[in-house]
C-alpha atoms as a PDB file:
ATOM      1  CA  UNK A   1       0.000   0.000   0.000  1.00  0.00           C
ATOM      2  CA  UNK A   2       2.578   2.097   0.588  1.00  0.00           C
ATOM      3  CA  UNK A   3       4.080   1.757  -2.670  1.00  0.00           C
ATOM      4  CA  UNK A   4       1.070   2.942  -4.202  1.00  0.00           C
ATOM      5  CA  UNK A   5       0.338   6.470  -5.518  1.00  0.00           C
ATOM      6  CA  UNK A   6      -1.313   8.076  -2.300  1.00  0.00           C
ATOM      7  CA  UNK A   7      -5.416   7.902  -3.126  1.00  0.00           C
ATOM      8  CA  UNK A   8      -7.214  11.160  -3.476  1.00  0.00           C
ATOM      9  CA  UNK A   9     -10.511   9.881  -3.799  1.00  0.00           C
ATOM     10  CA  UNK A  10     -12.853   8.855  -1.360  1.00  0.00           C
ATOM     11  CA  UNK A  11     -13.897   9.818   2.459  1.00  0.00           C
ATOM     12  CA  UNK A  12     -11.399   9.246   4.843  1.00  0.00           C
ATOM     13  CA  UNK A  13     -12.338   6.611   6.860  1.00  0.00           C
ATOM     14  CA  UNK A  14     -10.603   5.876  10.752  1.00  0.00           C
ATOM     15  CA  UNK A  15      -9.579   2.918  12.076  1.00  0.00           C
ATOM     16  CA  UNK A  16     -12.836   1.648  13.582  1.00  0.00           C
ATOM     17  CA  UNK A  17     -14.718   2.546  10.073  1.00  0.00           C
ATOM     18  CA  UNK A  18     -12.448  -0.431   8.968  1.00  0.00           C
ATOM     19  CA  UNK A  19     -14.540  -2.933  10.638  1.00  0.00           C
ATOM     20  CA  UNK A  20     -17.581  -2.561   9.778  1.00  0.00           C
ATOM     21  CA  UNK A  21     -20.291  -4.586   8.138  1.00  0.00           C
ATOM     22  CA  UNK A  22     -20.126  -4.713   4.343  1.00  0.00           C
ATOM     23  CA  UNK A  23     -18.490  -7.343   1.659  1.00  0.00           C
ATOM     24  CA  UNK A  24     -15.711  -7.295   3.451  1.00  0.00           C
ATOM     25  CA  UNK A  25     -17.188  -9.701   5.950  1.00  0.00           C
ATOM     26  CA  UNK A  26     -18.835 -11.564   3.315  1.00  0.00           C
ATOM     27  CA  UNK A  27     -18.129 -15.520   2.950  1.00  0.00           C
ATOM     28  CA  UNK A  28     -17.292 -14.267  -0.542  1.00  0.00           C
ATOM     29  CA  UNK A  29     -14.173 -12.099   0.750  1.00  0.00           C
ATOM     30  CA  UNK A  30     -13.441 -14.977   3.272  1.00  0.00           C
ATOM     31  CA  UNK A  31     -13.082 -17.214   0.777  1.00  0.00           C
ATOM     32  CA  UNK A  32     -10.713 -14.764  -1.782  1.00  0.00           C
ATOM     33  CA  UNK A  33      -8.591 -14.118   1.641  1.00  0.00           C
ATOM     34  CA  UNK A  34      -8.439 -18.225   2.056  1.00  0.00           C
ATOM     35  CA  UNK A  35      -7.616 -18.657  -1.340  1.00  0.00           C
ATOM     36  CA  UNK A  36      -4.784 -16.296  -1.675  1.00  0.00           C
ATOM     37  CA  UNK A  37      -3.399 -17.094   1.673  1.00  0.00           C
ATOM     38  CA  UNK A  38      -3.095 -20.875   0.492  1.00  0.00           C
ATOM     39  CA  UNK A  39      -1.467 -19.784  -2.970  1.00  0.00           C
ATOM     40  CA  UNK A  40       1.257 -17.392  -0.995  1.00  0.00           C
ATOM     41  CA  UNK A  41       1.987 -20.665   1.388  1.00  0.00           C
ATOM     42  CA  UNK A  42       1.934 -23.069  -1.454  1.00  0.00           C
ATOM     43  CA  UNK A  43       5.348 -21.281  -2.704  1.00  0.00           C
ATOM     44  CA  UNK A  44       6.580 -21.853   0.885  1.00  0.00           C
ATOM     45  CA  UNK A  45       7.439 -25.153   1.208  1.00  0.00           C
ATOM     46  CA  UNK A  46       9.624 -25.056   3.958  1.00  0.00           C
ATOM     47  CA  UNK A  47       9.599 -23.524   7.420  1.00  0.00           C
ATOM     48  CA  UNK A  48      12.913 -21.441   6.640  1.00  0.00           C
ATOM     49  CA  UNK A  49      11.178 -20.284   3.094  1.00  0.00           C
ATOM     50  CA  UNK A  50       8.369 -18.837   5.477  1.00  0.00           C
ATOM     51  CA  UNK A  51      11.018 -17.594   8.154  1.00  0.00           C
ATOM     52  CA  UNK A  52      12.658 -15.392   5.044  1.00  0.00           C
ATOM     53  CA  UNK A  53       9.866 -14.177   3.455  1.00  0.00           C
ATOM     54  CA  UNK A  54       7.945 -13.092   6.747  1.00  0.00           C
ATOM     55  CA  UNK A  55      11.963 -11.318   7.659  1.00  0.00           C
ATOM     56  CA  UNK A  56      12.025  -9.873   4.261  1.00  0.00           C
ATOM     57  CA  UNK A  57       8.042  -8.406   4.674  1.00  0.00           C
ATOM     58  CA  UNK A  58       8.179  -6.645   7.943  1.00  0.00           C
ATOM     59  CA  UNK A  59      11.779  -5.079   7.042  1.00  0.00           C
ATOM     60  CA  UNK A  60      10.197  -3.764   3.812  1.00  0.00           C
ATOM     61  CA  UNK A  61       7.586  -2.161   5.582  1.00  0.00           C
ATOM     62  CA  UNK A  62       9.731  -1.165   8.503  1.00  0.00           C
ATOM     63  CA  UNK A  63      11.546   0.981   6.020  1.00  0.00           C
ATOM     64  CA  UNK A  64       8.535   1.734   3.663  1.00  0.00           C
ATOM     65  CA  UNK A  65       6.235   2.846   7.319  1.00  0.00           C
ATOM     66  CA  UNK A  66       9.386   4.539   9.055  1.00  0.00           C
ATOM     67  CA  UNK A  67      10.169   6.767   5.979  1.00  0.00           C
ATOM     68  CA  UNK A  68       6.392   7.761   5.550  1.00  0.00           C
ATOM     69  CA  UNK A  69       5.515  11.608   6.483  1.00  0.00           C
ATOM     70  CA  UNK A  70       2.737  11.379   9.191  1.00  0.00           C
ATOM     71  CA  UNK A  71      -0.354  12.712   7.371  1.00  0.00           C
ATOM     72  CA  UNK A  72       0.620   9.649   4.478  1.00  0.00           C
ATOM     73  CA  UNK A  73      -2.964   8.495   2.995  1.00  0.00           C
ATOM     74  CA  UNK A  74      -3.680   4.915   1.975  1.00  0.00           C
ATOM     75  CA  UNK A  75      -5.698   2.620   0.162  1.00  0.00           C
ATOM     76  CA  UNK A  76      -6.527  -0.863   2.207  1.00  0.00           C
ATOM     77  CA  UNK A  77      -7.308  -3.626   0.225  1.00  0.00           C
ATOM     78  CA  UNK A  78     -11.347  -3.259   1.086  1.00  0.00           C
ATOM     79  CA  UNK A  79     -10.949   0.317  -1.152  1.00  0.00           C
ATOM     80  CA  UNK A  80     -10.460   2.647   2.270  1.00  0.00           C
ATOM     81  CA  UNK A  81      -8.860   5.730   2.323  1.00  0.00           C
ATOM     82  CA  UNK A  82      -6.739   6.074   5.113  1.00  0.00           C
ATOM     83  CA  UNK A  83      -4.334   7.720   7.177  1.00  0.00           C
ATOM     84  CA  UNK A  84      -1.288   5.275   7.737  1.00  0.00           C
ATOM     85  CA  UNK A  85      -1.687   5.867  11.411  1.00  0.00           C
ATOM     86  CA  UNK A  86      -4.776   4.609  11.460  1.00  0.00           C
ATOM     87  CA  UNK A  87      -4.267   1.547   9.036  1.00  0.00           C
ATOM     88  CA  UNK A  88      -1.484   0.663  11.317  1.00  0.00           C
ATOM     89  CA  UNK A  89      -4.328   0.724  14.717  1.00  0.00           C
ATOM     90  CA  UNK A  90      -5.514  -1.799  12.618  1.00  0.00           C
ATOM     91  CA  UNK A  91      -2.769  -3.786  12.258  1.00  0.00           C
ATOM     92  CA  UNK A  92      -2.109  -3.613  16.143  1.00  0.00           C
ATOM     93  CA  UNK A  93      -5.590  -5.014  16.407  1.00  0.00           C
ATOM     94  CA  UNK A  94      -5.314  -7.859  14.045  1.00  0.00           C
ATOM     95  CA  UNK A  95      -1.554  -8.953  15.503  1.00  0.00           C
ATOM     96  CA  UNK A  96      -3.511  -8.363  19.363  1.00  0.00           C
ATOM     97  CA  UNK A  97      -6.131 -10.806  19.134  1.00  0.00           C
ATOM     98  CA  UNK A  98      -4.850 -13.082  17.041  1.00  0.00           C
ATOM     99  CA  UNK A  99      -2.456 -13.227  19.468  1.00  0.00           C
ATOM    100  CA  UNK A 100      -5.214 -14.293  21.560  1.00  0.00           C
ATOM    101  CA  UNK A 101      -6.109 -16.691  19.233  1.00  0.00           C
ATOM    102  CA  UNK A 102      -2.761 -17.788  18.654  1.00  0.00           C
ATOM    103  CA  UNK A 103      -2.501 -18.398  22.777  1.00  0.00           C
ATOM    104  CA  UNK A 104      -5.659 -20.438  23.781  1.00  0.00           C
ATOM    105  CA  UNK A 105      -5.005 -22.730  20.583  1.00  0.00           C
ATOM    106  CA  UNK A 106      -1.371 -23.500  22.371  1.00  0.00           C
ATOM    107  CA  UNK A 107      -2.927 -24.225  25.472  1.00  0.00           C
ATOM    108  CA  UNK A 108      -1.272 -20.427  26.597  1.00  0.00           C
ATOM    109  CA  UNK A 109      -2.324 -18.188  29.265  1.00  0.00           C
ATOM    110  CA  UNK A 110      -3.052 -14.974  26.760  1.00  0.00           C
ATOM    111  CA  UNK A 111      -0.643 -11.834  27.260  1.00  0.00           C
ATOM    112  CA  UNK A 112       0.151  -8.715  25.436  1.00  0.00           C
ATOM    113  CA  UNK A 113       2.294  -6.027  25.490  1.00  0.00           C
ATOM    114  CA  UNK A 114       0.382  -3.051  27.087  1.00  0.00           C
ATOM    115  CA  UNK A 115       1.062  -0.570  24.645  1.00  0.00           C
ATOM    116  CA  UNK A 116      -1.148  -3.002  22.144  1.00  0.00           C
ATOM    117  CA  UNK A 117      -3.422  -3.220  25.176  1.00  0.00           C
ATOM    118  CA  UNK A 118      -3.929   0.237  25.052  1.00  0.00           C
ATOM    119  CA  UNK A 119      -4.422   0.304  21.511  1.00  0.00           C
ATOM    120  CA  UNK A 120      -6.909  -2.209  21.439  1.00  0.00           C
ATOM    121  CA  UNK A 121      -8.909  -0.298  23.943  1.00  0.00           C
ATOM    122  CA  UNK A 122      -8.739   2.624  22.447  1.00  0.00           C
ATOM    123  CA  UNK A 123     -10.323   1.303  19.067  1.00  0.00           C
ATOM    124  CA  UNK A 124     -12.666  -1.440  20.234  1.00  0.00           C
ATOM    125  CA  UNK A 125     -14.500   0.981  23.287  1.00  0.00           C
ATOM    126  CA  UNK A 126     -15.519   3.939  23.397  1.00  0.00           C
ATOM    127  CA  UNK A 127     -13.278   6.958  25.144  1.00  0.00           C
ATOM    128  CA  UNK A 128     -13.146   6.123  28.607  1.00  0.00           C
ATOM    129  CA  UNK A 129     -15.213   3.093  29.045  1.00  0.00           C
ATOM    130  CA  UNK A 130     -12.695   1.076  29.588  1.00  0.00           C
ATOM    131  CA  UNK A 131     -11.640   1.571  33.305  1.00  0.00           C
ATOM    132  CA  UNK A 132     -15.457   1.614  33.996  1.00  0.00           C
ATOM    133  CA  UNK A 133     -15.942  -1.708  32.388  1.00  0.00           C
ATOM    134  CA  UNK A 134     -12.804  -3.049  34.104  1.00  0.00           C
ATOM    135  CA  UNK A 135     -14.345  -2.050  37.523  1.00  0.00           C
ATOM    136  CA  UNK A 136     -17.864  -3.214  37.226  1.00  0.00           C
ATOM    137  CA  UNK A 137     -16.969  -6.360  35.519  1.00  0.00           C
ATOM    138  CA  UNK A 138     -14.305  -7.544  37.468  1.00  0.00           C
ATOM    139  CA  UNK A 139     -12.339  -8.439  34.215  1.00  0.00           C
ATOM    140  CA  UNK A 140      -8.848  -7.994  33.892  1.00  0.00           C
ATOM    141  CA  UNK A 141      -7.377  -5.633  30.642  1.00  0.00           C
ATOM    142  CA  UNK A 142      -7.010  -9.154  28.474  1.00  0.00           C
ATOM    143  CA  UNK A 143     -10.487 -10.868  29.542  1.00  0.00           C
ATOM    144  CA  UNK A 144     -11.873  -7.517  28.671  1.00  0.00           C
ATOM    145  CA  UNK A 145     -10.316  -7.517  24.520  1.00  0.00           C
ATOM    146  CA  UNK A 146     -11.689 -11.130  24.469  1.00  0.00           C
ATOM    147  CA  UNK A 147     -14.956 -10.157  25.493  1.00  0.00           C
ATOM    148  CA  UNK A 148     -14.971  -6.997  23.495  1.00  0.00           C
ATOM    149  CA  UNK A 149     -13.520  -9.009  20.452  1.00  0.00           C
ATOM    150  CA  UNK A 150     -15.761 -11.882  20.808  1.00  0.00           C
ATOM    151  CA  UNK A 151     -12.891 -14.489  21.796  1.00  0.00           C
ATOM    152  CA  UNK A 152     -14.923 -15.197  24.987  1.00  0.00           C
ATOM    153  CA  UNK A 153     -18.669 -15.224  25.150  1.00  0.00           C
ATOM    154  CA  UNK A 154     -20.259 -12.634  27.017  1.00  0.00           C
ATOM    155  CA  UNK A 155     -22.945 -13.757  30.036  1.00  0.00           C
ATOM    156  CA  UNK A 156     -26.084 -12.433  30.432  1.00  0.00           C
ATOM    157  CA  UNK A 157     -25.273 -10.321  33.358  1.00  0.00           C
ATOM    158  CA  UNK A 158     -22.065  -8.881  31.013  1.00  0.00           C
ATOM    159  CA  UNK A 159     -24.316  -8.457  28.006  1.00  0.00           C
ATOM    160  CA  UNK A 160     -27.050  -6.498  30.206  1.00  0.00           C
ATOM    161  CA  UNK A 161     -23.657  -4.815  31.372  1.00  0.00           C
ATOM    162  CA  UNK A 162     -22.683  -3.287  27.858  1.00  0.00           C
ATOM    163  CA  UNK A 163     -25.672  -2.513  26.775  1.00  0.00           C
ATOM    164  CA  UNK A 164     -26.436  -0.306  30.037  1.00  0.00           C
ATOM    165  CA  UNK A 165     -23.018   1.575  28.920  1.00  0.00           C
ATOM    166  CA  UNK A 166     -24.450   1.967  25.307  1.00  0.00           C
ATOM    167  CA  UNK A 167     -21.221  -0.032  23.883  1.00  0.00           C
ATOM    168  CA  UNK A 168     -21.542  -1.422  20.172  1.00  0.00           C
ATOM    169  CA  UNK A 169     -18.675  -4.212  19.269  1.00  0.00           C
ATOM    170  CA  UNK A 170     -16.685  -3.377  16.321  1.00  0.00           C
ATOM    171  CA  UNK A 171     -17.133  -5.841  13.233  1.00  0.00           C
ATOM    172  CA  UNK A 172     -14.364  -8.133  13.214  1.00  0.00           C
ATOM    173  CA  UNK A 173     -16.246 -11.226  11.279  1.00  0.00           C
END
């Protein structure tokens, strides 16, 4: 994306506009993203083929990101345009709770840093919900990304809970 000509088209749309209802949560783009995940790992036949492309991915956009003026405007692959900060909230997300993900499939207790923490937070809740949530649910910072990103099912007391704060989930699919 960065590579690209910078868009000038379109509403500029903020990290939570990325998740949102529309085709992109469609079985149709589920499938596209399946399919072209399994023909980028079908040239990866080995576990150090994977190792070097992954090293060769994030330095390219180490440089590409760290050399980017702060007000750079992108176009995600759903047809946003958006401010690289933001894109990159997104990518905090993703890396966050798939983390997650990543962790109860091991067996793991689930960590992350707290700067993602605070990330996640920030984009999943609304401003300053998130120390009132913590203190009337009991939950700790993680439980409460699970439960706001649907990795652990919400009781009916909890439900009752968000919905007295007004809280909408983001889309994640």
């Amino acid at each position: 994306m960065l590579a690209d000509p910078e868009p000038a088209d379109g509403p500029m749309v903020p990290a939570s506009g990325y998740y949102r209802r529309d085709r992109r949560l469609s079985s149709a783009a589920n499938i596209e993203r399946i399919t072209a995940a399994q023909q980028g790992a079908a040239t990866l036949v080995t576990g150090a083929a994977i190792v070097r492309d992954f090293e060769q991915a994030w330095r390219e956009t180490w440089v590409l990101a760290r050399a980017a003026p702060a007000a750079r405007v992108l176009r995600t692959r759903h047809g946003d345009r958006m401010l690289l900060t933001e894109f990159l909230r997104t990518r905090v997300l993703e890396l966050a709770v798939h983390g997650l993900d990543l962790g109860a499939g091991l067996g793991r207790q689930p960590w992350m840093t707290a700067a993602a923490a605070r990330v996640v937070e920030d984009l999943v809740l609304p401003a300053g919900n998130a120390a009132q949530l913590l203190s009337e649910s009991g939950w700790d910072q993680i439980a409460l990304i699970a439960k706001a990103t649907g990795r652990l099912p919400l009781t009916a007391a909890e439900t009752k809970l968000i919905e007295r704060h007004g809280i909408h989930w983001l889309a994640l699919g």
